[in-house]
N, C-alpha and C. Protein backbone atom coordinates (compact mmCIF):
# COMPACT_ATOMS: atom_id res chain seq x y z
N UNK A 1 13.39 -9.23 -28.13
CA UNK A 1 12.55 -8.29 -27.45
C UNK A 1 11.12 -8.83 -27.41
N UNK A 2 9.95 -8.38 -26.13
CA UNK A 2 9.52 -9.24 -26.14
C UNK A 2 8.23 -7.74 -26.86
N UNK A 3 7.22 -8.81 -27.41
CA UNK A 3 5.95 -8.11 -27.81
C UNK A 3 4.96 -7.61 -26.89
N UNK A 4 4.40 -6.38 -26.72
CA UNK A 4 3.03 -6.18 -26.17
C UNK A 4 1.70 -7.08 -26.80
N UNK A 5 1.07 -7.82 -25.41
CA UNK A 5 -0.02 -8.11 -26.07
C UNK A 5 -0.62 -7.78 -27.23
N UNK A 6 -1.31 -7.02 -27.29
CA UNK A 6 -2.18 -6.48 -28.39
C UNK A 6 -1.77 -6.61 -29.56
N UNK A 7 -0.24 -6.77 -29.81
CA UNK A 7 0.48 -7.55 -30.72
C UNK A 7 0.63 -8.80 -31.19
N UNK A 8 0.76 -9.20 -30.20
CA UNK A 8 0.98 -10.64 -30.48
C UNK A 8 -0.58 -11.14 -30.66
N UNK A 9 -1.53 -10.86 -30.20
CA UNK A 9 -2.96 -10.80 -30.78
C UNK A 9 -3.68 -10.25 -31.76
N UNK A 10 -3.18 -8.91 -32.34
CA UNK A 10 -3.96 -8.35 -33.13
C UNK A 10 -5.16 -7.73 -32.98
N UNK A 11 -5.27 -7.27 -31.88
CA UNK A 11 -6.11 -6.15 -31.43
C UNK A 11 -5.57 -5.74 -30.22
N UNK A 12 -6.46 -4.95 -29.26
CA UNK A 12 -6.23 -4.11 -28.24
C UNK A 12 -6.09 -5.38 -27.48
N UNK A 13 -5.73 -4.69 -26.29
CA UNK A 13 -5.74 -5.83 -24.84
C UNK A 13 -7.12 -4.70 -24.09
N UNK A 14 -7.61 -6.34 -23.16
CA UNK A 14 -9.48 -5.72 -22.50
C UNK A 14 -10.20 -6.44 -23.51
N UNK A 15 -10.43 -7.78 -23.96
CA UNK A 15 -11.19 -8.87 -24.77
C UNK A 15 -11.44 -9.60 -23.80
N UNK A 16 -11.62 -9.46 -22.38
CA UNK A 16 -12.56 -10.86 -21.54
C UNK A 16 -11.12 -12.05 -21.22
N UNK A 17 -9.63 -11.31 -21.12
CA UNK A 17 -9.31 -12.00 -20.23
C UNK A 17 -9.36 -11.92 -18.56
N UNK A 18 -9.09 -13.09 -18.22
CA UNK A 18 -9.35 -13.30 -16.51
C UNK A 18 -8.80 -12.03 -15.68
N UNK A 19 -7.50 -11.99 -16.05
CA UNK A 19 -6.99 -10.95 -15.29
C UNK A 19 -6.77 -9.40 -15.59
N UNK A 20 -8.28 -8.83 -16.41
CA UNK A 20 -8.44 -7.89 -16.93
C UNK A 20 -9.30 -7.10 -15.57
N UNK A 21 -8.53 -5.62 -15.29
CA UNK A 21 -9.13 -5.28 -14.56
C UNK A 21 -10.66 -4.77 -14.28
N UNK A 22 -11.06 -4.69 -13.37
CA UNK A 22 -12.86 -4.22 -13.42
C UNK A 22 -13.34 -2.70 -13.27
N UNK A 23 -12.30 -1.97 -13.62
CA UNK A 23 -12.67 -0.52 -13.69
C UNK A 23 -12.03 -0.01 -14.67
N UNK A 24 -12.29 1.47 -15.30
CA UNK A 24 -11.67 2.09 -16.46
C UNK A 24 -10.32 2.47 -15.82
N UNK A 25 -9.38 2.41 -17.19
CA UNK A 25 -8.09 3.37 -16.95
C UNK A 25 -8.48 4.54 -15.80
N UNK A 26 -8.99 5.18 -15.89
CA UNK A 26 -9.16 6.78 -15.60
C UNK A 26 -9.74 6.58 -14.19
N UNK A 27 -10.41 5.72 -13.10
CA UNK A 27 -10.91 5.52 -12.20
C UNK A 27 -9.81 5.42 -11.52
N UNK A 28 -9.93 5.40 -10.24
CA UNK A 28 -8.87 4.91 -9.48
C UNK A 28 -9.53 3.15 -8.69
N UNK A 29 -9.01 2.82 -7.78
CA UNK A 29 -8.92 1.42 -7.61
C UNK A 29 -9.88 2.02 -6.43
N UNK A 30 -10.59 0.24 -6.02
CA UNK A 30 -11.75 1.11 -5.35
C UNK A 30 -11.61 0.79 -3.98
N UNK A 31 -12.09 0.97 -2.97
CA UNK A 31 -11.64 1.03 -1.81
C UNK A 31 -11.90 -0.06 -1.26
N UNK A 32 -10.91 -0.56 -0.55
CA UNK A 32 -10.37 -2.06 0.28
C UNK A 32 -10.97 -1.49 1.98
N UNK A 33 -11.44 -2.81 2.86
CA UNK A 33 -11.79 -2.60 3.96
C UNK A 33 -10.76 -2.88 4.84
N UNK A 34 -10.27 -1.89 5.46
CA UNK A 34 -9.20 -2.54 6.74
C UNK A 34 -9.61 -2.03 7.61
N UNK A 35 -9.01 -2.85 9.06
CA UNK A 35 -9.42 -3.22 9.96
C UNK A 35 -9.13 -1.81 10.77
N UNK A 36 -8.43 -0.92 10.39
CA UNK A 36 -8.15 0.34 11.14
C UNK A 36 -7.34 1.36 10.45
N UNK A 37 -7.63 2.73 10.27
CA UNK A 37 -7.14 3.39 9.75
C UNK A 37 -6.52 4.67 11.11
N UNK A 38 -5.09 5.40 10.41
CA UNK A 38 -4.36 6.20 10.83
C UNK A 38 -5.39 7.56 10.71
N UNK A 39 -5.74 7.36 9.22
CA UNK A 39 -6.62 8.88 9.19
C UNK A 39 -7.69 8.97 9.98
N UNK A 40 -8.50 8.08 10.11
CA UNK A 40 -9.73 7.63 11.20
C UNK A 40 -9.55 8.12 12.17
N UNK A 41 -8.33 7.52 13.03
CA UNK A 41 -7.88 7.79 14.74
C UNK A 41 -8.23 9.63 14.85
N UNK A 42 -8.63 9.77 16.27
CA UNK A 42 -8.58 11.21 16.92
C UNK A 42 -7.29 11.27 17.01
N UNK A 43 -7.46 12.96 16.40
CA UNK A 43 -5.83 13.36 16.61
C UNK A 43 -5.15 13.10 18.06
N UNK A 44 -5.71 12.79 19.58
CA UNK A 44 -5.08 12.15 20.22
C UNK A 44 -4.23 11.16 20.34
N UNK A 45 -5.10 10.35 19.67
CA UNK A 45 -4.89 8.66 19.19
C UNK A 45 -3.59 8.94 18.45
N UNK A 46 -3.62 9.79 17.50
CA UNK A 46 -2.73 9.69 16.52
C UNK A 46 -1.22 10.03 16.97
N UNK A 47 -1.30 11.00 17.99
CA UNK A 47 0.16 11.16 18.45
C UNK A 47 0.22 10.29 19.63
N UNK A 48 -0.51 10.00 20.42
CA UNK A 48 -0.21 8.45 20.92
C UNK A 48 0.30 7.68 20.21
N UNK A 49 -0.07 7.20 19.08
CA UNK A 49 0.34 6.16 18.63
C UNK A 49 1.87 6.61 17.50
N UNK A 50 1.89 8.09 17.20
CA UNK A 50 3.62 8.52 16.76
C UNK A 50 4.58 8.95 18.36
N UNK A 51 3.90 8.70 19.09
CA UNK A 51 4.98 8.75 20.60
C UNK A 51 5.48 7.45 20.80
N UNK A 52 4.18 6.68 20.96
CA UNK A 52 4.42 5.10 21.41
C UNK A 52 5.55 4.41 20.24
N UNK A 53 5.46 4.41 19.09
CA UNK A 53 6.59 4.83 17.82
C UNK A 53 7.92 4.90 17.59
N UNK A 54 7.47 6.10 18.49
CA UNK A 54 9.23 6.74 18.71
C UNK A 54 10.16 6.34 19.34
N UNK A 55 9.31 6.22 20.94
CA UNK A 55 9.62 5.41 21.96
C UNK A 55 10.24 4.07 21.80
N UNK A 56 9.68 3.15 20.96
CA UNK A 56 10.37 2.19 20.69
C UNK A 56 11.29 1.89 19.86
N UNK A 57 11.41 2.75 18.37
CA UNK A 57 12.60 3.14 17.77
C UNK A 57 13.64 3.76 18.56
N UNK A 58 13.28 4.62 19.48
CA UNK A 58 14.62 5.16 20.13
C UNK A 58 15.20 3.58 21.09
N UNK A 59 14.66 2.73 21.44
CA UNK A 59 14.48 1.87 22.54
C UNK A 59 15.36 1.08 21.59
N UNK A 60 14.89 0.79 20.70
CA UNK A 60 15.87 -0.36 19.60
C UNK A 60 16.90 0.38 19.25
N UNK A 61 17.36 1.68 18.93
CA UNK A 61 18.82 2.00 18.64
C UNK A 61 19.54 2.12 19.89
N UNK A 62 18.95 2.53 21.32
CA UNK A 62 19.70 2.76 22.43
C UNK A 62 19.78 1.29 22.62
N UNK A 63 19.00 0.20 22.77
CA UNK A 63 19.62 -1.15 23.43
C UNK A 63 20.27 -1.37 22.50
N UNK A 64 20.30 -1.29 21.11
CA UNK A 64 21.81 -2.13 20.10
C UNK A 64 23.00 -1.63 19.62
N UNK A 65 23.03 -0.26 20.79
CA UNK A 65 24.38 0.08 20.33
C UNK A 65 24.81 0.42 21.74
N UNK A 66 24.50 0.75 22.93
CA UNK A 66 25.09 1.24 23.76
C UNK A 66 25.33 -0.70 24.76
N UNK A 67 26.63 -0.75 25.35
CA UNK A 67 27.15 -2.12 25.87
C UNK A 67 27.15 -1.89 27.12
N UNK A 68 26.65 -3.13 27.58
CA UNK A 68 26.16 -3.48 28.80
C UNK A 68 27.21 -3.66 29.45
C-alpha cells in the first residue's frame, strides 16, 4: 500500500513543492480566459446556437441510419 506524502516526509504536504497549488483549500480555482462563453451569449444567440445543435445531431442520426 502506498503512503501519503506527509508520511513518507514527516510533516504536512504545502513545504514549497513545484506542484503545490497557489490558492487555499477553501478558495475555488481562479478564473481562466476563454475565448467565448455560453453564459455571455444573448439569450438569442443562445438558442441559435441549441437549434443550430440539434439540427445537426438530428442530421447525423437521420444520415447514419436511414439507407440510401
Amino acid at each position: 500500500m502506498l503512503q501519503s506524502r506527509s508520511r513518507i516526509h514527516g510533516q504536512a504536504y504545502g513545504h514549497g513543492h513545484p506542484d503545490e497549488h497557489g490558492h487555499g483549500p477553501s478558495s475555488p480555482h481562479p478564473a481562466q480566459a476563454v475565448p467565448w462563453s455560453i453564459l455571455r451569449m444573448a439569450l438569442v444567440a443562445r438558442l441559435g446556437t441549441a437549434l443550430a445543435a440539434i439540427v445537426v445531431l438530428w442530421a447525423t442520426v437521420l444520415l447514419t441510419t436511414v439507407r440510401w
